[in-house]
Protein backbone atom coordinates (compact mmCIF):
# COMPACT_ATOMS: atom_id res chain seq x y z
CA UNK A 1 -49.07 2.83 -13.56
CA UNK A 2 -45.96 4.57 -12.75
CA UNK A 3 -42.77 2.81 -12.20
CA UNK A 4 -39.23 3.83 -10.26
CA UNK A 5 -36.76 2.02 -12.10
CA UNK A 6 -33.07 1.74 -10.89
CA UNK A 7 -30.90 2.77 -13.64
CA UNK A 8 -27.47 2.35 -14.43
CA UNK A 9 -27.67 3.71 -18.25
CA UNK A 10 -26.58 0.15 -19.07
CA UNK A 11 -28.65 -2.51 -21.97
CA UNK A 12 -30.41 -4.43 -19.31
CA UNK A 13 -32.21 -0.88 -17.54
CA UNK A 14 -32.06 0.64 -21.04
CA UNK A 15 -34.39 -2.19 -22.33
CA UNK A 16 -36.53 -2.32 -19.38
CA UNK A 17 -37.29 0.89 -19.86
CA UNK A 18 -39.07 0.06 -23.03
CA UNK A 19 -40.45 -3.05 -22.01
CA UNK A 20 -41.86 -1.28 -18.98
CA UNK A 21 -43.70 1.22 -21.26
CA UNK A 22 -45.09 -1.52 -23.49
CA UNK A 23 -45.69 -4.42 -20.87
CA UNK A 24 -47.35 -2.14 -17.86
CA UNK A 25 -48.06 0.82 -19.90
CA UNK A 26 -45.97 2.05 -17.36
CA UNK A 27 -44.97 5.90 -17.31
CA UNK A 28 -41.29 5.64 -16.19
CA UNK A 29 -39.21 7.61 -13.62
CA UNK A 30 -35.56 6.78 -13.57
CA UNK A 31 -33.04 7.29 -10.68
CA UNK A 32 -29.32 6.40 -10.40
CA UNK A 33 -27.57 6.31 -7.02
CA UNK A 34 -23.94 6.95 -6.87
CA UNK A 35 -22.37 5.04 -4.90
CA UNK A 36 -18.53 5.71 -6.46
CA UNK A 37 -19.00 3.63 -9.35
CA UNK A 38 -17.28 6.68 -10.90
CA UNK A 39 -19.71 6.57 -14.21
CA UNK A 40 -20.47 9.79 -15.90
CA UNK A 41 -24.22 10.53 -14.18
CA UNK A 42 -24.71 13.52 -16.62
CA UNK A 43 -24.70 10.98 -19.37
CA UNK A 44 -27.02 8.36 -17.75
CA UNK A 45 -29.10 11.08 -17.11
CA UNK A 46 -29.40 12.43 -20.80
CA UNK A 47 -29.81 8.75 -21.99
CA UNK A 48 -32.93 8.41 -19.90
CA UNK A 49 -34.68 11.24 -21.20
CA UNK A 50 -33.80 10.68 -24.58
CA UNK A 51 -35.45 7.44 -23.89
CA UNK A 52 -38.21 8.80 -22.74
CA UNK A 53 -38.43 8.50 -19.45
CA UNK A 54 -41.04 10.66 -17.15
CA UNK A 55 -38.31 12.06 -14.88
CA UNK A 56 -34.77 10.65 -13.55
CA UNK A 57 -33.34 11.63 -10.47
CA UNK A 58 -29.30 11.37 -9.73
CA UNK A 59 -28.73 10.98 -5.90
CA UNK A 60 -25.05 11.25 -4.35
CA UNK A 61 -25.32 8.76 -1.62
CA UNK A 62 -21.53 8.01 -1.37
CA UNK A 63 -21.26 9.56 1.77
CA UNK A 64 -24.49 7.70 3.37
CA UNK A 65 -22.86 4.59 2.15
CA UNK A 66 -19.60 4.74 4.37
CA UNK A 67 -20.94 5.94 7.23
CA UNK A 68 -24.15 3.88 7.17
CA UNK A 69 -22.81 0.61 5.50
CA UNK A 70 -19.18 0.70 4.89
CA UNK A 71 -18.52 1.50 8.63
CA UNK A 72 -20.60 -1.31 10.29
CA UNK A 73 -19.07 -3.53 7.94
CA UNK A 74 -15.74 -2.55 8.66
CA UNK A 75 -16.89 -3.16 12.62
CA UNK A 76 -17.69 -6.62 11.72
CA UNK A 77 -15.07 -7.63 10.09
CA UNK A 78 -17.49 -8.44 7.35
CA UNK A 79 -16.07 -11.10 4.88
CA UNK A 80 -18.34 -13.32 3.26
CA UNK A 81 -17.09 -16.86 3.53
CA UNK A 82 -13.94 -15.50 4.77
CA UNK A 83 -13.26 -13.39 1.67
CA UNK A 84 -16.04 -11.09 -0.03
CA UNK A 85 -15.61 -7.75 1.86
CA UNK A 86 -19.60 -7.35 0.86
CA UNK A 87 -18.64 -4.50 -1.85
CA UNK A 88 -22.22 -4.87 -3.88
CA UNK A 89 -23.87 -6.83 -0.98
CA UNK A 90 -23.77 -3.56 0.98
CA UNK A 91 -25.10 -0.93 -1.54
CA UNK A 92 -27.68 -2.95 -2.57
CA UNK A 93 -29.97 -2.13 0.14
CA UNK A 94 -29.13 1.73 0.13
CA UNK A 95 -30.07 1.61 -3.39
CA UNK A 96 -33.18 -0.07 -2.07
CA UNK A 97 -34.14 2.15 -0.11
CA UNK A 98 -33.48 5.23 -2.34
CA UNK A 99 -36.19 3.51 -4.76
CA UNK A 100 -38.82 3.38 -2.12
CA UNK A 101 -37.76 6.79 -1.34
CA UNK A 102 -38.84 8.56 -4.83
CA UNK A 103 -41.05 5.97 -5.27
CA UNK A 104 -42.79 7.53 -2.60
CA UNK A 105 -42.10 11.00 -3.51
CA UNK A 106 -43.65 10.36 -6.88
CA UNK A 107 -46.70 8.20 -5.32
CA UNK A 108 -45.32 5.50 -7.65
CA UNK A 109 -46.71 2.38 -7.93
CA UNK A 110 -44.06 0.49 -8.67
CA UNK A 111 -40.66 0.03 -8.32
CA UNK A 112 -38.00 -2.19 -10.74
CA UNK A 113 -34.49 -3.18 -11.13
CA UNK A 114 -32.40 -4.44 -13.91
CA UNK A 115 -31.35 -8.12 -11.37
CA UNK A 116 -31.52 -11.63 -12.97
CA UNK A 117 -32.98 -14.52 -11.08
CA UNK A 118 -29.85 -16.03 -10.96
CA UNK A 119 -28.18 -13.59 -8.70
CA UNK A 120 -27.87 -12.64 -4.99
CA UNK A 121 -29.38 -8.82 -6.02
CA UNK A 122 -32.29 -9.69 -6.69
CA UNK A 123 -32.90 -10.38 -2.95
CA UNK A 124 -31.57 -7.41 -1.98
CA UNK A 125 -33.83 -5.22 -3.62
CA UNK A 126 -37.12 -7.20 -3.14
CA UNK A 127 -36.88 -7.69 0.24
CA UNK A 128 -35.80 -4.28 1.45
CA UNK A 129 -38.32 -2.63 -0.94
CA UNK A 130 -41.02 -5.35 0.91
CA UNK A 131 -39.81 -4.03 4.10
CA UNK A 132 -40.09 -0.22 3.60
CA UNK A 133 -42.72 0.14 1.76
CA UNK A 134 -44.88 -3.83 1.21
CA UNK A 135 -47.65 -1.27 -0.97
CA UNK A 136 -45.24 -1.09 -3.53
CA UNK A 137 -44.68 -3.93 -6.58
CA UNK A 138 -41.86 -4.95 -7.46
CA UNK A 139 -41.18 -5.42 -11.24
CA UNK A 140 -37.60 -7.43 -11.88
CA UNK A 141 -38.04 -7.45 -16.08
CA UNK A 142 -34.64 -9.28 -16.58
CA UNK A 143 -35.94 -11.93 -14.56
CA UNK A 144 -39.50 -11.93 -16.58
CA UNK A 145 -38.73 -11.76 -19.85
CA UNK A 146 -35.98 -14.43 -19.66
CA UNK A 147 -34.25 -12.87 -23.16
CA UNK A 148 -30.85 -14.23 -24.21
CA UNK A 149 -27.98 -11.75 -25.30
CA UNK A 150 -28.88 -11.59 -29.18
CA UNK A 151 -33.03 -10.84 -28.39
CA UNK A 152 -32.56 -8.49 -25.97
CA UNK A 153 -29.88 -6.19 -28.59
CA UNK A 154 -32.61 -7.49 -31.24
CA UNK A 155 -35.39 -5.75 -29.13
CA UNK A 156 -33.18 -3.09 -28.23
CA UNK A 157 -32.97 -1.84 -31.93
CA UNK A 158 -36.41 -2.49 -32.42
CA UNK A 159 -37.49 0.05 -30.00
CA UNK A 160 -34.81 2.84 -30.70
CA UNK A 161 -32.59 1.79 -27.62
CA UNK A 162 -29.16 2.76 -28.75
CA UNK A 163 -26.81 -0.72 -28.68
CA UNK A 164 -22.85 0.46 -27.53
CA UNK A 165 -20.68 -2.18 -27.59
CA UNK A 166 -19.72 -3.47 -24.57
CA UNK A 167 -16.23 -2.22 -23.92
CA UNK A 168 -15.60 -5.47 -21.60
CA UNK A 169 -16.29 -8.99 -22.22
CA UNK A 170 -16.81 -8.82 -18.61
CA UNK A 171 -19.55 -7.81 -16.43
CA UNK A 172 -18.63 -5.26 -14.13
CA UNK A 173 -20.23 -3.73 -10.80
CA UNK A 174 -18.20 -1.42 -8.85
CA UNK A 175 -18.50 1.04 -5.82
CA UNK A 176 -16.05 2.97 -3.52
CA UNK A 177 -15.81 -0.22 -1.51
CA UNK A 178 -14.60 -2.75 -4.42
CA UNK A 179 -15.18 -3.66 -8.04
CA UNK A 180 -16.76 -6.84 -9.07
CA UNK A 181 -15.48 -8.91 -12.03
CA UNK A 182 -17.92 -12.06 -13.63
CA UNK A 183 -19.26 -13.87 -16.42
CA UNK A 184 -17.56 -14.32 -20.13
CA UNK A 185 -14.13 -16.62 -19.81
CA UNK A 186 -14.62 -16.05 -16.02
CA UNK A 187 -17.29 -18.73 -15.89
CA UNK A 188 -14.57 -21.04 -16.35
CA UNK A 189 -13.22 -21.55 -12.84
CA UNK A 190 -9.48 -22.62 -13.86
CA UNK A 191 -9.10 -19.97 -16.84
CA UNK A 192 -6.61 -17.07 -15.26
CA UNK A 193 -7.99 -13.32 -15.46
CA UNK A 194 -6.12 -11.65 -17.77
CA UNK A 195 -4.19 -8.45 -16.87
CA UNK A 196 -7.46 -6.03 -18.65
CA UNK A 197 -9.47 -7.74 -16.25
CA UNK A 198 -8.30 -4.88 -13.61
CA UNK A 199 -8.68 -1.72 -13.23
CA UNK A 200 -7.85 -0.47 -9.87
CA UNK A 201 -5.11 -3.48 -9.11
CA UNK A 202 -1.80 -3.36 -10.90
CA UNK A 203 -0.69 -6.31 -12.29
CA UNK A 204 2.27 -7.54 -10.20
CA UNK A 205 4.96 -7.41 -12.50
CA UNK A 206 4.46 -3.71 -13.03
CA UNK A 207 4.16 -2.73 -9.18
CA UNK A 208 7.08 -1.16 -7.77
CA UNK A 209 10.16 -2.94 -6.92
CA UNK A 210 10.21 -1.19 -3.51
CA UNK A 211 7.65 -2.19 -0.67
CA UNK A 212 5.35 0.69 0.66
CA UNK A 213 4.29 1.40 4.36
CA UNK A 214 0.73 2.66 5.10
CA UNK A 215 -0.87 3.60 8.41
CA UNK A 216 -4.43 3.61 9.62
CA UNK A 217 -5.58 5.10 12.49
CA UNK A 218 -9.00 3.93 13.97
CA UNK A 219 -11.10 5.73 16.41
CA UNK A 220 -14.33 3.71 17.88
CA UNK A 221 -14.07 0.93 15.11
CA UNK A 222 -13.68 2.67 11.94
CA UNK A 223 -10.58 4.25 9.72
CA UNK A 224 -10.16 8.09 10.48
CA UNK A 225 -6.22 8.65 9.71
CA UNK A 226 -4.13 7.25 6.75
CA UNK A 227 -0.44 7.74 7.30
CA UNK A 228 -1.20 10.11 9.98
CA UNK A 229 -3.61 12.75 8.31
CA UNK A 230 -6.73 12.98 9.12
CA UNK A 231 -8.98 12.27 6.45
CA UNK A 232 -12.98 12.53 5.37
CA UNK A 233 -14.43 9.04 4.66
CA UNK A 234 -14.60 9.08 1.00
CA UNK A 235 -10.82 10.46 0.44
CA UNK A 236 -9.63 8.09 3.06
CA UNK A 237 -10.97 4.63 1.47
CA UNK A 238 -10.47 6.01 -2.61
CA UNK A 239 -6.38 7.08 -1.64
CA UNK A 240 -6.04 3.69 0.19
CA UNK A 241 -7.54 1.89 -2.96
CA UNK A 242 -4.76 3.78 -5.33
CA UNK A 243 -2.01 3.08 -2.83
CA UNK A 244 -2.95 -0.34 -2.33
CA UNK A 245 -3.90 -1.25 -6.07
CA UNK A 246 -0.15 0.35 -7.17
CA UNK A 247 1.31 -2.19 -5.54
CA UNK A 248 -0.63 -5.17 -6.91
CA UNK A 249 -2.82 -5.22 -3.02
CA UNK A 250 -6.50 -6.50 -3.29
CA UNK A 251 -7.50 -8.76 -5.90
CA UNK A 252 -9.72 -11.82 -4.86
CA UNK A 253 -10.51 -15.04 -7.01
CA UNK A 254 -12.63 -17.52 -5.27
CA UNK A 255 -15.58 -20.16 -5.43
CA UNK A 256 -18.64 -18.34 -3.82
CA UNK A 257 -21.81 -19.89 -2.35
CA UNK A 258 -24.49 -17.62 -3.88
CA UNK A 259 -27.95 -17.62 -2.05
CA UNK A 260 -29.83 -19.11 -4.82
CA UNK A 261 -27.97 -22.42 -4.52
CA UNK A 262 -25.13 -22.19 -7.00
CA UNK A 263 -21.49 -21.91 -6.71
CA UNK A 264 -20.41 -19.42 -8.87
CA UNK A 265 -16.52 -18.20 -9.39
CA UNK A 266 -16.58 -14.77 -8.50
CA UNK A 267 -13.01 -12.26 -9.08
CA UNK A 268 -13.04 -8.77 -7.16
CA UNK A 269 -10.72 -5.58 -7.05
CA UNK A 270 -10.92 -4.55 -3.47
CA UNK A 271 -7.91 -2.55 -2.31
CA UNK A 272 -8.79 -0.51 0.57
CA UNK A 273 -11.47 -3.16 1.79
CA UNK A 274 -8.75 -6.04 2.54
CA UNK A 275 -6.00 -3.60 4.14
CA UNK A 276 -8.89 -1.99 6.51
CA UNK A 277 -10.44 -5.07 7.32
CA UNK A 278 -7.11 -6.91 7.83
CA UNK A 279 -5.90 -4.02 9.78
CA UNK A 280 -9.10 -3.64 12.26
CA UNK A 281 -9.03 -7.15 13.03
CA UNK A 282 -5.25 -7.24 14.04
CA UNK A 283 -6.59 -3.58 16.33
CA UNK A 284 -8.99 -5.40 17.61
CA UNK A 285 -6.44 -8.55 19.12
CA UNK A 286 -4.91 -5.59 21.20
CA UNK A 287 -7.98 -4.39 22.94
CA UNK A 288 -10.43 -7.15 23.40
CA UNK A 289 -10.05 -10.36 25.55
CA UNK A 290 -9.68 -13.89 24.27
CA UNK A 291 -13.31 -14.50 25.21
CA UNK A 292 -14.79 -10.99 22.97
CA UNK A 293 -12.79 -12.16 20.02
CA UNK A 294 -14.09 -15.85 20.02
CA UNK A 295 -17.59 -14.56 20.34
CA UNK A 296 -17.18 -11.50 18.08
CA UNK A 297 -15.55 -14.10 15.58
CA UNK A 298 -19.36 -16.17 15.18
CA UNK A 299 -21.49 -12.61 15.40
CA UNK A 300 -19.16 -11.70 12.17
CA UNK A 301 -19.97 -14.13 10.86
CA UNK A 302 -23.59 -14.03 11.14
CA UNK A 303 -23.58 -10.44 10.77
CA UNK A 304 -21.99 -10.96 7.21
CA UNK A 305 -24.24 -13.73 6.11
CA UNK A 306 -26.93 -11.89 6.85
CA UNK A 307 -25.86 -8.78 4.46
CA UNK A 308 -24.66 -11.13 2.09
CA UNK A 309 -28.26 -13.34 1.60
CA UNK A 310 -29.81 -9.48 1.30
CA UNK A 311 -31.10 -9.43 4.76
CA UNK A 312 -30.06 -6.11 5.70
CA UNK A 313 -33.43 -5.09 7.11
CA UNK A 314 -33.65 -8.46 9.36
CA UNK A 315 -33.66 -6.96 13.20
CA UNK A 316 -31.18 -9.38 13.72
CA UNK A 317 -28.42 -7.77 12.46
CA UNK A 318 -29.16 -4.60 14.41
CA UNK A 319 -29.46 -6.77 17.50
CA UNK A 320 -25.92 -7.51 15.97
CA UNK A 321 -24.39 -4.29 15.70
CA UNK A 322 -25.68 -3.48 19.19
CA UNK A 323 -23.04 -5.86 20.27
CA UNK A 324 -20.42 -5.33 17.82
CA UNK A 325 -20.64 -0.87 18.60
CA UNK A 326 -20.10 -2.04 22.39
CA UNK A 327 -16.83 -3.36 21.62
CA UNK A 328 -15.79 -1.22 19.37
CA UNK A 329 -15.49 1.66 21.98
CA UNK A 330 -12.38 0.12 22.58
CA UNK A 331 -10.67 -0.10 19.13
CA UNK A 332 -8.57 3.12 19.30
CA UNK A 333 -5.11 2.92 17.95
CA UNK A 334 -3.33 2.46 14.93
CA UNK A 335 -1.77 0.01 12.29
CA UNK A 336 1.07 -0.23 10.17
CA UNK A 337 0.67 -2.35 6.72
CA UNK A 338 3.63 -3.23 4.47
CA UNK A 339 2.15 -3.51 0.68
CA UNK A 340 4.81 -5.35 -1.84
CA UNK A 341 4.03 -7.37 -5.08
CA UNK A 342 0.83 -8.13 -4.50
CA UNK A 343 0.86 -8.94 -0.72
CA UNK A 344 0.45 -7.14 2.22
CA UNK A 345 1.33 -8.33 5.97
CA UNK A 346 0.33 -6.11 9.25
CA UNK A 347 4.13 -5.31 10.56
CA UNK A 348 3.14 -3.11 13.89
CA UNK A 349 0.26 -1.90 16.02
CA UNK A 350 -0.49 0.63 18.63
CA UNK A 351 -3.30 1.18 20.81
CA UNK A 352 -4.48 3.35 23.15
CA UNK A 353 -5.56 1.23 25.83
CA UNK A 354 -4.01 -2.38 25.32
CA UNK A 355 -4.54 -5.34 26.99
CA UNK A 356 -0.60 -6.50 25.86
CA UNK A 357 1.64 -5.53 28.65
CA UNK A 358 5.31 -5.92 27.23
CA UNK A 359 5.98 -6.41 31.55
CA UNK A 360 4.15 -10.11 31.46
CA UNK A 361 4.97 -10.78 27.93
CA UNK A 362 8.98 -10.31 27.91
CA UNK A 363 11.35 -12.68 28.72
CA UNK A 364 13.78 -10.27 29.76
CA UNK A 365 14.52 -9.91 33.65
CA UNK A 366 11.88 -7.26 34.17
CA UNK A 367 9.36 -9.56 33.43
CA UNK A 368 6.74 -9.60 36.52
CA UNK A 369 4.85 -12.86 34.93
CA UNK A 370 4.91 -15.67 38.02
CA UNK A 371 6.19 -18.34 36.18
CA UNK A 372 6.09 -20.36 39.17
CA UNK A 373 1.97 -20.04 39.00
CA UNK A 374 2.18 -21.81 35.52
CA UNK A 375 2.64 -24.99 37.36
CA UNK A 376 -1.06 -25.46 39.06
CA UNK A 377 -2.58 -23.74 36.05
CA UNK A 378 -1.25 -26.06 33.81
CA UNK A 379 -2.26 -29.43 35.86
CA UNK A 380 -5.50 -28.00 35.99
CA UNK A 381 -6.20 -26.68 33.11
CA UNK A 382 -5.51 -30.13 31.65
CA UNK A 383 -7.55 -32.00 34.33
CA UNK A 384 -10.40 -33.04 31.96
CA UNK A 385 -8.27 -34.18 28.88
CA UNK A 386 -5.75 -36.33 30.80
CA UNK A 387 -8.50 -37.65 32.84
CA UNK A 388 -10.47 -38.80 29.86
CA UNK A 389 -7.46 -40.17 27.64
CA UNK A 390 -6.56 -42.37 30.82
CA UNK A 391 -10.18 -43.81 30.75
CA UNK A 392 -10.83 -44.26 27.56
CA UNK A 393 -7.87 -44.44 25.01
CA UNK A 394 -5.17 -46.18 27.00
């Protein structure tokens, strides 16, 4: 049998690795996809061979991530119970489909990842991999061999699989789009992350004592312009998260809702995710009508549930995006943040085509709003209600 394993040169993959071998009998082919999780891929490389792995392949996807994930999330707003930009949620299925990819490059047999039971990932992976390619198996050894801590560095020595100690007592996931924080004193939901918690987010007492502007400019949807350069996708969102993060912007403590059933408390570093998202949104109350941003406001919803719960491949949410790219033809402008001690706060907009016309909104004299109209439309409009209330309540 021969097995694509995701690797991330961490214990869990390192183990499984072994465990494949012995288990399966399993000839092993390793691949890491970087998705900006800024680790030294030379090194996770040279680990895997020296563990003996078949082959390992390092693929730069950062690129493919923004313009095939990051983007449509940043279209839908996508927020997962109205705070989880998706960071993790999102790669997971590129990764996915990078396995199934060499998997069938290699005429692999099988593919594996290094997710618990416990966690969201593991749906991720299995059912993308089920969708691209249902031939495949899918091996999760984490979730099989159900090892605590102490075994697993026990069976680690045991089969030459070096044991670094962890430099965190955290576990930590991160990509260009944010940086997740769990597990040690975390699991306790009222204990405060201490300041080595962060990486990219400067504690607020040592941001600076001045506030800092930043402006985005969008074109169809998506970020193309911070403080009026133009910029590629990858510079764009990484100087956004060191502008942001100076000045405290972007950290996120909250209960989550995982798939599996359990509420779990979940911290995240995500700079650049909550000004762009925050910013889009306020672009998009310029350009679309009451009616598109009441509607838009359930399909982003949906649209990040369905990332979220590792649906990605679902056709729903490309029936989804079909409507979310037809309004984003309109979101052309650009937006004006103010970052200070750890908050931030849209302070202007400008768009190219926008429904605000300071001529009906002013109060001044050259206001051409009929105020005189407001009088029918009012009676009217309030028909129903003071109907029913005389009926029923008085």
């Amino acid at each position: 049998m021969k097995v694509i394993l995701a690797y991330s040169g961490g214990l869990d993959t390192s183990v499984a690795i072994k465990w494949l071998e012995e288990k399966y009998s399993a000839k092993v082919v390793t691949l890491t996809v970087d998705v900006g999780q800024q680790e030294d891929l030379k090194a996770i490389a040279e680990k895997a061979k020296m563990l003996g792995v078949e082959r390992h392949y390092s693929i730069d996807a950062k690129e493919e991530f923004v313009k095939d994930y990051i983007y449509p999330s940043i279209k839908a707003n996508g927020l997962y119970e109205g705070k989880y930009p998706l960071s993790t949620a999102l790669a997971r299925p590129l990764i996915a489909s990078k396995l199934v990819e060499i998997a069938l490059k290699e005429k692999a047999d099988a593919v594996a990842h290094g997710c618990t039971g416990k966690g969201n990932d593991q749906v991720r992976f299995d059912v993308t991999v089920k969708a691209l390619a249902p031939q495949l198996k899918i091996i999760a050894p984490v979730r099989e061999w159900n090892l605590s801590r102490e075994e697993e560095i026990q069976y680690a020595k045991e089969h030459g699989v070096p044991v670094v100690e962890k430099k965190s007592v955290f576990s930590i996931d991160q990509n260009l789009w944010g940086r997740s924080i769990e597990s040690g004193p975390l699991e306790q939901p009222d204990f405060e992350p201490p300041e080595d918690a962060f990486e990219w987010v400067k504690p607020v007492s040592k941001t600076p004592d001045e506030p800092a502007y930043v402006e985005l400019g969008f074109e169809d949807g998506v970020p193309v312009s911070l403080d009026g350069s133009e910029m590629a996708p990858i510079e764009l969102i990484s100087s956004l998260n060191e502008k942001a993060g100076l000045h405290g912007v972007g950290v996120i403590d909250h209960i989550e809702d995982r798939l599996v059933g359990i509420k779990s408390r979940e911290v995240y570093e995500c700079p650049a995710a909550v000004c762009i998202i925050e910013a889009h949104k306020d672009l998009e109350k310029m350009v679309l009508t009451r009616h598109q941003l009441m509607f838009k406001e359930i399909v982003d919803r949906e649209w990040a549930w369905l990332v979220y719960s590792g649906l990605w491949v679902d056709p729903l949410r490309k029936n989804l995006d079909a409507f979310i790219d037809s309004t984003q033809k309109a979101v052309n402008g650009s937006v004006r943040l103010k970052l200070y001690k750890g908050g931030f706060r849209v302070v202007g907009r400008k768009a190219k085509k926008s429904l605000y016309d300071i001529k009906l909104a002013t109060y001044e004299k050259t206001s051409v709003f009929q105020q005189r109209a407001a009088e029918g439309f009012v009676s009217l409009w309030g028909l129903p209600s003071t109907t029913a209330y005389q009926l029923f309540e008085k």
